[in-house]
C-alpha atoms as a PDB file:
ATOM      1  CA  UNK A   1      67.946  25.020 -41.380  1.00  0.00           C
ATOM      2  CA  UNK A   2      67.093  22.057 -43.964  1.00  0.00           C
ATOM      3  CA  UNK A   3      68.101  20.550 -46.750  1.00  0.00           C
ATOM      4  CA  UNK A   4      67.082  20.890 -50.130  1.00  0.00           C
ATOM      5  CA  UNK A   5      65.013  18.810 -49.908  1.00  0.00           C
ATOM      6  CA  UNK A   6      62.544  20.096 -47.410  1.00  0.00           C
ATOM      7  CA  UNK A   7      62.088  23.241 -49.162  1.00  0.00           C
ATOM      8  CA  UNK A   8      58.755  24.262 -50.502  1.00  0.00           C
ATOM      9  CA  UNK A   9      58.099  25.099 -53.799  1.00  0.00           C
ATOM     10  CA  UNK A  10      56.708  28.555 -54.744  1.00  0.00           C
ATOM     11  CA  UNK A  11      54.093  27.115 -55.130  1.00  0.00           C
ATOM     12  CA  UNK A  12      53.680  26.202 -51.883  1.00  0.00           C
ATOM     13  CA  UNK A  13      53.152  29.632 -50.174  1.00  0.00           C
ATOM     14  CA  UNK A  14      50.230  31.469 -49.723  1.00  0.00           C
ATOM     15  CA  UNK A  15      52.165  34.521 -49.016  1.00  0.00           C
ATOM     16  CA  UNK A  16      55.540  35.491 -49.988  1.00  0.00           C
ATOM     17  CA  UNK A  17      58.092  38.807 -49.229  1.00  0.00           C
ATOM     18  CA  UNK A  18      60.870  39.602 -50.334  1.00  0.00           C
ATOM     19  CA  UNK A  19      62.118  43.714 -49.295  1.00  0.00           C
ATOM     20  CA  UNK A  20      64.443  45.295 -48.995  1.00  0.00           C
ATOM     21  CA  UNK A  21      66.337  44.687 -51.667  1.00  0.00           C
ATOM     22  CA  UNK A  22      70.188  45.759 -51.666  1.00  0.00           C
ATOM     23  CA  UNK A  23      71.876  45.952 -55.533  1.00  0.00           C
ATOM     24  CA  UNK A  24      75.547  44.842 -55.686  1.00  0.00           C
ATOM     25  CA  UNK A  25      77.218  44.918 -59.259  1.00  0.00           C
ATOM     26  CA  UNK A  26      73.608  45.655 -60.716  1.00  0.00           C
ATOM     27  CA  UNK A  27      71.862  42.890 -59.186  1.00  0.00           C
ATOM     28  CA  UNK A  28      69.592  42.693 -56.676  1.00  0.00           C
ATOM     29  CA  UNK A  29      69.650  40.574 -53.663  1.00  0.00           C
ATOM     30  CA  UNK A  30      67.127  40.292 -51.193  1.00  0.00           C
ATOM     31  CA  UNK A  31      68.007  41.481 -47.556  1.00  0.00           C
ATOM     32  CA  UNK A  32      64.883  39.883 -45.872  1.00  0.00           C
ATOM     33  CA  UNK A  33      62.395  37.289 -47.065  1.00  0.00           C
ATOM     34  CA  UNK A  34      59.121  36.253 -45.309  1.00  0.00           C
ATOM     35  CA  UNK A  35      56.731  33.496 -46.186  1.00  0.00           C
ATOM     36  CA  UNK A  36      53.535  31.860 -45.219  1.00  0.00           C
ATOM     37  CA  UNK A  37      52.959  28.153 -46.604  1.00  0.00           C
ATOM     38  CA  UNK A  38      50.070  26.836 -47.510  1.00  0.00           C
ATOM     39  CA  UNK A  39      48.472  24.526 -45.169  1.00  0.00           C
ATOM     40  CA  UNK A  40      46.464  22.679 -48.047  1.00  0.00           C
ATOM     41  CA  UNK A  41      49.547  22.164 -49.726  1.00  0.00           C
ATOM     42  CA  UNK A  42      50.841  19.652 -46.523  1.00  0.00           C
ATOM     43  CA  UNK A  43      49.145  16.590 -47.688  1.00  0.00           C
ATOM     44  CA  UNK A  44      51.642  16.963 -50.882  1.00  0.00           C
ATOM     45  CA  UNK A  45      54.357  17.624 -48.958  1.00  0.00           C
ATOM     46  CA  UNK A  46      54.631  15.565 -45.278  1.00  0.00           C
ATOM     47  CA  UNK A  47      57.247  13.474 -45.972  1.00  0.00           C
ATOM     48  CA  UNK A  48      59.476  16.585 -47.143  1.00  0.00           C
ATOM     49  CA  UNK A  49      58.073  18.683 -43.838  1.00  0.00           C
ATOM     50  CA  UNK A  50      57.586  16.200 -41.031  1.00  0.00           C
ATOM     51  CA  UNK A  51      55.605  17.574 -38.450  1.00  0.00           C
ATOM     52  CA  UNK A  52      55.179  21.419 -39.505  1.00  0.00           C
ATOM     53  CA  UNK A  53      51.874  22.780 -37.344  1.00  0.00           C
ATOM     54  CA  UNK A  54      49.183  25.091 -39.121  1.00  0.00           C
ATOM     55  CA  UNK A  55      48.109  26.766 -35.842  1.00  0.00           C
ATOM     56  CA  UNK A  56      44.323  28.236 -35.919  1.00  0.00           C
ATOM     57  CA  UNK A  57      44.426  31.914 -35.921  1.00  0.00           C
ATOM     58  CA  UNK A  58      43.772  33.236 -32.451  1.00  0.00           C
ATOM     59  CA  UNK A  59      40.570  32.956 -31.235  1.00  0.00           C
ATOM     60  CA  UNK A  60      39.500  30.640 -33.429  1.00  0.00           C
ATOM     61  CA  UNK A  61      37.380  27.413 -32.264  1.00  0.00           C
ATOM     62  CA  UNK A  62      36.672  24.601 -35.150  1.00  0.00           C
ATOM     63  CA  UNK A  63      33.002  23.687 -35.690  1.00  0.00           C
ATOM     64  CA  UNK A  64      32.602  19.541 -34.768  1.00  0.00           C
ATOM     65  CA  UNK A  65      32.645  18.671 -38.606  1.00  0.00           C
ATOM     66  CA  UNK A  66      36.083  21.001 -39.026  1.00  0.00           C
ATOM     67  CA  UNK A  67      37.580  19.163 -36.428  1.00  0.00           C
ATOM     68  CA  UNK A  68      36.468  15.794 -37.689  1.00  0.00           C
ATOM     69  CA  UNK A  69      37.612  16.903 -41.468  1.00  0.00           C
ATOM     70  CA  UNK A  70      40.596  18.161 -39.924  1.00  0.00           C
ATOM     71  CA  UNK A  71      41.754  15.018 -38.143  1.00  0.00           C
ATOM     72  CA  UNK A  72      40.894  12.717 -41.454  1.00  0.00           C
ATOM     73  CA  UNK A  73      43.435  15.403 -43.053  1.00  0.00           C
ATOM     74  CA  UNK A  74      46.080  14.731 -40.287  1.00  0.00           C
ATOM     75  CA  UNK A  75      45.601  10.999 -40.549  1.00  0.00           C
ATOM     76  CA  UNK A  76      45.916  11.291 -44.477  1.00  0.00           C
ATOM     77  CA  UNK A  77      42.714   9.488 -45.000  1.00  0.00           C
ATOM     78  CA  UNK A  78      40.673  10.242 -48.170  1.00  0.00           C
ATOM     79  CA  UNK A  79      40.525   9.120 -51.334  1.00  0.00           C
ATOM     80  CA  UNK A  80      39.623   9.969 -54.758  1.00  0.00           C
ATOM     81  CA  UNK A  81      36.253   8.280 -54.860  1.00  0.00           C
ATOM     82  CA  UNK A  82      35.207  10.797 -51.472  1.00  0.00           C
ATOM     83  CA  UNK A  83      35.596  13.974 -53.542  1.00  0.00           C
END
């Protein structure tokens, strides 16, 4: 578990699950919830995650210009001019 403060925003998943639901005094609660985040959404949110891995699905090789994209993402290096 975290704090607070390392929790994502809704915003921040890509998927998101909440069933079954169970209703006490008329409101319902959820009994399981499952989530995916959004890996684009890291570069927003590293300080709040650390070092949270998006792993490749499996089976999956990058191309040599994903990986170099993807290591620029790790290292945080782009700017607004590069778009």
């Amino acid at each position: 578990m975290c704090s607070f403060d390392c929790n994502p925003s809704i915003g921040d998943f890509s998927f998101l699950e909440m069933n079954p639901f169970a209703m006490v005094n008329g409101e319902p609660y959820p009994l399981d919830i499952r989530g995916e985040l959004d890996d684009t959404t890291a570069f927003k949110n590293f300080k709040k995650w650390g070092g949270i891995e998006f792993p490749l699905p499996f089976g999956r090789v990058l191309s040599p210009t994903e990986s170099f994209i993807h290591e620029l993402d790790e290292k945080g290096v782009f700017h607004s001019a590069d778009m």
